[in-house]
N, C-alpha and C. Protein backbone atom coordinates (compact mmCIF):
# COMPACT_ATOMS: atom_id res chain seq x y z
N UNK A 1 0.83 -1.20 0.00
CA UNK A 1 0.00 0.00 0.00
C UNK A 1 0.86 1.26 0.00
N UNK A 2 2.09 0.92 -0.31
CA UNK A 2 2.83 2.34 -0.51
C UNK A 2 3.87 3.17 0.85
N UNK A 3 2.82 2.04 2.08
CA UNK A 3 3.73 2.51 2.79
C UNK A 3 3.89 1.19 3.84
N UNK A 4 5.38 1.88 4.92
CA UNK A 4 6.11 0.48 5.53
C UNK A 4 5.17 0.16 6.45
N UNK A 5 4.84 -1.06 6.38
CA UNK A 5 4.02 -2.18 7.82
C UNK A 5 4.72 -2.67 8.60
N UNK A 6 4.62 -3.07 9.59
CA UNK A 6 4.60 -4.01 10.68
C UNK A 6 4.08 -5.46 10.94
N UNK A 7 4.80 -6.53 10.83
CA UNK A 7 3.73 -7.61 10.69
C UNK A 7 4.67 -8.51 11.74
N UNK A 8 3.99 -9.48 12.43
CA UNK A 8 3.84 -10.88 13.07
C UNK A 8 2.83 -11.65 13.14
N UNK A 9 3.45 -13.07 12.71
CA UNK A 9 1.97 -14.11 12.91
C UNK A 9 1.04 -13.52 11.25
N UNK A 10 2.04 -12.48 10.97
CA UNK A 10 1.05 -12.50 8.81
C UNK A 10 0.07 -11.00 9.25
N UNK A 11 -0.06 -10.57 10.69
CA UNK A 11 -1.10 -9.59 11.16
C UNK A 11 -0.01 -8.39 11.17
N UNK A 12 -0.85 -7.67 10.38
CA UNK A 12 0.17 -6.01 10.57
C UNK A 12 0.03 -5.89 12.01
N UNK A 13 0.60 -5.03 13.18
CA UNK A 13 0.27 -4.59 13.93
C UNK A 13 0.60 -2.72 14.37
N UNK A 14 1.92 -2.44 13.22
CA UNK A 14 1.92 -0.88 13.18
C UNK A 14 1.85 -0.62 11.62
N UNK A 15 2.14 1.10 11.12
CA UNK A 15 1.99 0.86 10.00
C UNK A 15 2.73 2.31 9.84
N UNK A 16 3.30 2.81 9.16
CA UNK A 16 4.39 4.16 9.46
C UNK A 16 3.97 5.03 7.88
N UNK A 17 3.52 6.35 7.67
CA UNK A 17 3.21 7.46 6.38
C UNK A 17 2.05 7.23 5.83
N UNK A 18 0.81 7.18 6.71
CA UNK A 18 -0.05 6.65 6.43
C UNK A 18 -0.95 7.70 7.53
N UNK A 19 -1.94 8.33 6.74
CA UNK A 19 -2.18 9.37 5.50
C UNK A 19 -0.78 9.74 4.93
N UNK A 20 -0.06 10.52 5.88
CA UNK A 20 1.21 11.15 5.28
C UNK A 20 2.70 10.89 6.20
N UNK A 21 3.47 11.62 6.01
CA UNK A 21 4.63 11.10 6.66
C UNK A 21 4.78 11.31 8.58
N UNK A 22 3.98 12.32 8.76
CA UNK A 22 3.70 12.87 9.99
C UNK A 22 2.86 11.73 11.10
N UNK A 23 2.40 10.93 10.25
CA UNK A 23 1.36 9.84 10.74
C UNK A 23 2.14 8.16 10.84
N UNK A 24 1.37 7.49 12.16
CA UNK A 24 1.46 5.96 12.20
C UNK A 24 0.19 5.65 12.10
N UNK A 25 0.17 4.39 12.39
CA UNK A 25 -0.63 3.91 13.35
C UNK A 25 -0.47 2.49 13.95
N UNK A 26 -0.91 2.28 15.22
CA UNK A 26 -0.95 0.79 15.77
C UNK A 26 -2.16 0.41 15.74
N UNK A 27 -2.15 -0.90 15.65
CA UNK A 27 -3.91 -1.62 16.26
C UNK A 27 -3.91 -2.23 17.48
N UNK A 28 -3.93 -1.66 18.11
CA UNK A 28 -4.62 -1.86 19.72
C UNK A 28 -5.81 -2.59 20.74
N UNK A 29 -5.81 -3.03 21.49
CA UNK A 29 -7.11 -4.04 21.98
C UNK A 29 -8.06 -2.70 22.49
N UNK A 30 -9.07 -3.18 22.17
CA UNK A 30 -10.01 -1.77 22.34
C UNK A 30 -10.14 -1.23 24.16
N UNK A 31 -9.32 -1.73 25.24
CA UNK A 31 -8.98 -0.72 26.41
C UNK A 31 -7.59 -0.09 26.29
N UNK A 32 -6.96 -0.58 25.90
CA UNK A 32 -5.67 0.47 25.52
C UNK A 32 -6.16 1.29 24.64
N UNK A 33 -6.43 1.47 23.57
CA UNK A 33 -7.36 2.09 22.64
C UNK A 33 -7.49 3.31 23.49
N UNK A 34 -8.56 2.98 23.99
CA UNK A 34 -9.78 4.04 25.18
C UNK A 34 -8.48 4.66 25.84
N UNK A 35 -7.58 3.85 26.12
CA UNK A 35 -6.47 4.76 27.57
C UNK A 35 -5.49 5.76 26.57
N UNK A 36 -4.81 5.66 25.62
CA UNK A 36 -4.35 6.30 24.90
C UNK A 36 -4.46 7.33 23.78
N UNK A 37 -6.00 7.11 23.70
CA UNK A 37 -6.84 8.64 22.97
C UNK A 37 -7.54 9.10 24.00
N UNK A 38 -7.53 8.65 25.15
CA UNK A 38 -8.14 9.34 26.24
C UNK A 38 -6.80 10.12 27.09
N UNK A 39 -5.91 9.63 27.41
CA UNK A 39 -4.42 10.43 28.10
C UNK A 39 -3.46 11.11 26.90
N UNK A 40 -3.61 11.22 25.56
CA UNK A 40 -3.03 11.71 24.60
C UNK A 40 -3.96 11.75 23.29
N UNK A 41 -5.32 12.99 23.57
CA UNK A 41 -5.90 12.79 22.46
C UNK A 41 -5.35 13.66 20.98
N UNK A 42 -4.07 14.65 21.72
CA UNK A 42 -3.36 15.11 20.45
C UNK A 42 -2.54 14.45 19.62
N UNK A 43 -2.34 13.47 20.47
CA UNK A 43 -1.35 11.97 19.70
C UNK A 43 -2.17 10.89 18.81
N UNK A 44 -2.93 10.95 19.70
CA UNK A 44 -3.98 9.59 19.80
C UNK A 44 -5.18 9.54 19.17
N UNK A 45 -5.67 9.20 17.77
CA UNK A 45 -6.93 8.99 17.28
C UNK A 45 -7.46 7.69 17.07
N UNK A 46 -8.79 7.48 17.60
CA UNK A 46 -9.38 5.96 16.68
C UNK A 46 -9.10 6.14 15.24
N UNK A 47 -8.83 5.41 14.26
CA UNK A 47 -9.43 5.60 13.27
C UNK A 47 -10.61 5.46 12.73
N UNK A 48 -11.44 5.93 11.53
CA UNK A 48 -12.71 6.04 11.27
C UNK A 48 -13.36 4.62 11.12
N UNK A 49 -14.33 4.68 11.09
CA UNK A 49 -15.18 3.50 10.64
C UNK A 49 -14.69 2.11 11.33
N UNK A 50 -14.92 0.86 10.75
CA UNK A 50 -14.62 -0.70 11.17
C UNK A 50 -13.29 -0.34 12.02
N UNK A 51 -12.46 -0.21 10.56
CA UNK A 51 -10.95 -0.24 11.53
C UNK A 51 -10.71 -0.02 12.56
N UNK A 52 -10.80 1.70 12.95
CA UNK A 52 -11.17 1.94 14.02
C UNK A 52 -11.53 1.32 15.66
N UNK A 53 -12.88 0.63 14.94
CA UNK A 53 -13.48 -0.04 16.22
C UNK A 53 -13.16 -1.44 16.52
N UNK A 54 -12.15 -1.96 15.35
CA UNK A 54 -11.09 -3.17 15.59
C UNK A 54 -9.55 -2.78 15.93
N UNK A 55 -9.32 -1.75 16.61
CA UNK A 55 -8.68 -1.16 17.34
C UNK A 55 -7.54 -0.03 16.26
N UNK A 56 -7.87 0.03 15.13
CA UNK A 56 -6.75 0.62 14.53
C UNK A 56 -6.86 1.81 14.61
N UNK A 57 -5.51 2.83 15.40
CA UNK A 57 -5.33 3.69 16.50
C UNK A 57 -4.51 4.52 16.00
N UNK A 58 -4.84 5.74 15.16
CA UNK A 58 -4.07 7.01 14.58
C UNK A 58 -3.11 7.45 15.14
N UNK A 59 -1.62 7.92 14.94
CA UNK A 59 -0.65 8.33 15.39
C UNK A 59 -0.27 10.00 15.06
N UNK A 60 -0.22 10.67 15.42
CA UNK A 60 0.84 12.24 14.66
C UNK A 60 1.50 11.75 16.06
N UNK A 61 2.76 11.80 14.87
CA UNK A 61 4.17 11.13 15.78
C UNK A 61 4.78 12.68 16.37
N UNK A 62 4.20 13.80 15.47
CA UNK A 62 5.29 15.22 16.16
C UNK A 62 4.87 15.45 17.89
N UNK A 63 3.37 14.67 17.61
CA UNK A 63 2.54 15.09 18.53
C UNK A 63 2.47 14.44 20.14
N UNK A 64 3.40 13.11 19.65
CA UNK A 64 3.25 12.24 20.31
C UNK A 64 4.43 11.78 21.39
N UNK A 65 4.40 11.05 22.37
CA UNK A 65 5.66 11.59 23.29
C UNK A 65 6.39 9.71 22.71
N UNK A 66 7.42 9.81 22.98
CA UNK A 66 8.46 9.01 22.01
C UNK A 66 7.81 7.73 23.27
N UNK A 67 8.08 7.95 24.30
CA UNK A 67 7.63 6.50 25.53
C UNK A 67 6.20 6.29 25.27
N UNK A 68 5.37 6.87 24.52
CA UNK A 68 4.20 6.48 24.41
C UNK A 68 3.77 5.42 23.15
N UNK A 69 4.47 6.23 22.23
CA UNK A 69 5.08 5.49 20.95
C UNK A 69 5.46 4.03 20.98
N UNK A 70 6.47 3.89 21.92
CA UNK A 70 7.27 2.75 22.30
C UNK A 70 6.00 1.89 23.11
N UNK A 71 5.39 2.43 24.06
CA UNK A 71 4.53 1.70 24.58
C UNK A 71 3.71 0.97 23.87
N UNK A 72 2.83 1.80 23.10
CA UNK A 72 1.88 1.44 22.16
C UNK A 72 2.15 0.62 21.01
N UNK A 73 3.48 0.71 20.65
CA UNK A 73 3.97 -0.01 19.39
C UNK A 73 4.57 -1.76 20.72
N UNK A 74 4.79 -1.83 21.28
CA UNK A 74 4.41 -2.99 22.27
C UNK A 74 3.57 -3.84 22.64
N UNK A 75 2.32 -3.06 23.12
CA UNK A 75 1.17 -3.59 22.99
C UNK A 75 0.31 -4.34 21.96
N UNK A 76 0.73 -3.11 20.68
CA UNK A 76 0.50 -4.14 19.35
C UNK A 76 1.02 -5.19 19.06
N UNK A 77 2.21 -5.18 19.13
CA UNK A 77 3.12 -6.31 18.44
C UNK A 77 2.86 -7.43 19.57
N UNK A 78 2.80 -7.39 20.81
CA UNK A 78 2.04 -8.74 21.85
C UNK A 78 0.82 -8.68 21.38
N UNK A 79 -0.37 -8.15 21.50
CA UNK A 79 -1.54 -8.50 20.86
C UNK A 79 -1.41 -9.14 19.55
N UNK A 80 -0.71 -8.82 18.34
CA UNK A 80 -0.68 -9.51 17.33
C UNK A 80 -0.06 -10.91 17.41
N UNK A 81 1.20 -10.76 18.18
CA UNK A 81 2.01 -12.11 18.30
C UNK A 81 1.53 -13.06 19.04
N UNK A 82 0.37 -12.88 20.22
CA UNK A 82 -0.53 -14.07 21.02
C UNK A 82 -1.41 -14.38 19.71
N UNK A 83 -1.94 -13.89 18.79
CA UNK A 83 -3.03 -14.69 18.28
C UNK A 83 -2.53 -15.46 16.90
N UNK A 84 -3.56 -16.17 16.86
CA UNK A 84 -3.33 -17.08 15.83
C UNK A 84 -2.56 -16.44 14.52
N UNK A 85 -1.82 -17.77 13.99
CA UNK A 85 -1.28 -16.88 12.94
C UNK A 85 -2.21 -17.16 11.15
N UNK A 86 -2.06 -15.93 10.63
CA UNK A 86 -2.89 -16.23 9.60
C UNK A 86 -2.81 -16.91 8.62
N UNK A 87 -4.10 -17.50 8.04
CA UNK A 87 -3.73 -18.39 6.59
C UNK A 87 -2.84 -17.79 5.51
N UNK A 88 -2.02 -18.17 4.99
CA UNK A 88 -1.65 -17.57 3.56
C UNK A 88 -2.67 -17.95 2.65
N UNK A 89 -3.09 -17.00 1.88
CA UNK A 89 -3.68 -16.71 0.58
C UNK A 89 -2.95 -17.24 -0.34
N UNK A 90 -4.00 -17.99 -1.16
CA UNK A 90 -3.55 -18.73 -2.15
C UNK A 90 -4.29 -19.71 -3.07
């Protein structure tokens, strides 16, 4: 999609210039979610629609404090790496 992912287990879990270069995002379990657009909502967006509410969690990195970053990009990558890993397509 043009820009760099994050993957374990075949599941993205971050995703880096996405809208633009200023932007991440992680996918998050929906209470971290809630704690990190709720304690950093200048950092921190749901994203719109489905995604969103399957935890995928807007970043402005200028905006964002670097230990939060690190946190959150943690959380993803254990949430992705406990679950099953996905079928390959084919």
């Amino acid at each position: 999609m043009n820009h760099p992912d994050f993957r374990v287990n075949g599941k993205i879990f971050a995703t880096l210039g996405y809208p633009d270069k200023k932007h991440g995002m992680v996918k998050l379990p929906p209470e971290q979610q809630h704690e990190f657009t709720h304690n950093e909502p200048d950092a921190f967006v749901c994203v719109k629609g489905a995604w969103g509410r399957q935890g995928a969690t807007s970043v402005l990195l200028p905006a964002a404090r670097e230990n939060s970053v690190k946190a959150a990009i943690e959380i993803a990558w254990r949430n992705a790496a406990s679950s099953p890993q996905k079928r390959a397509r084919g």
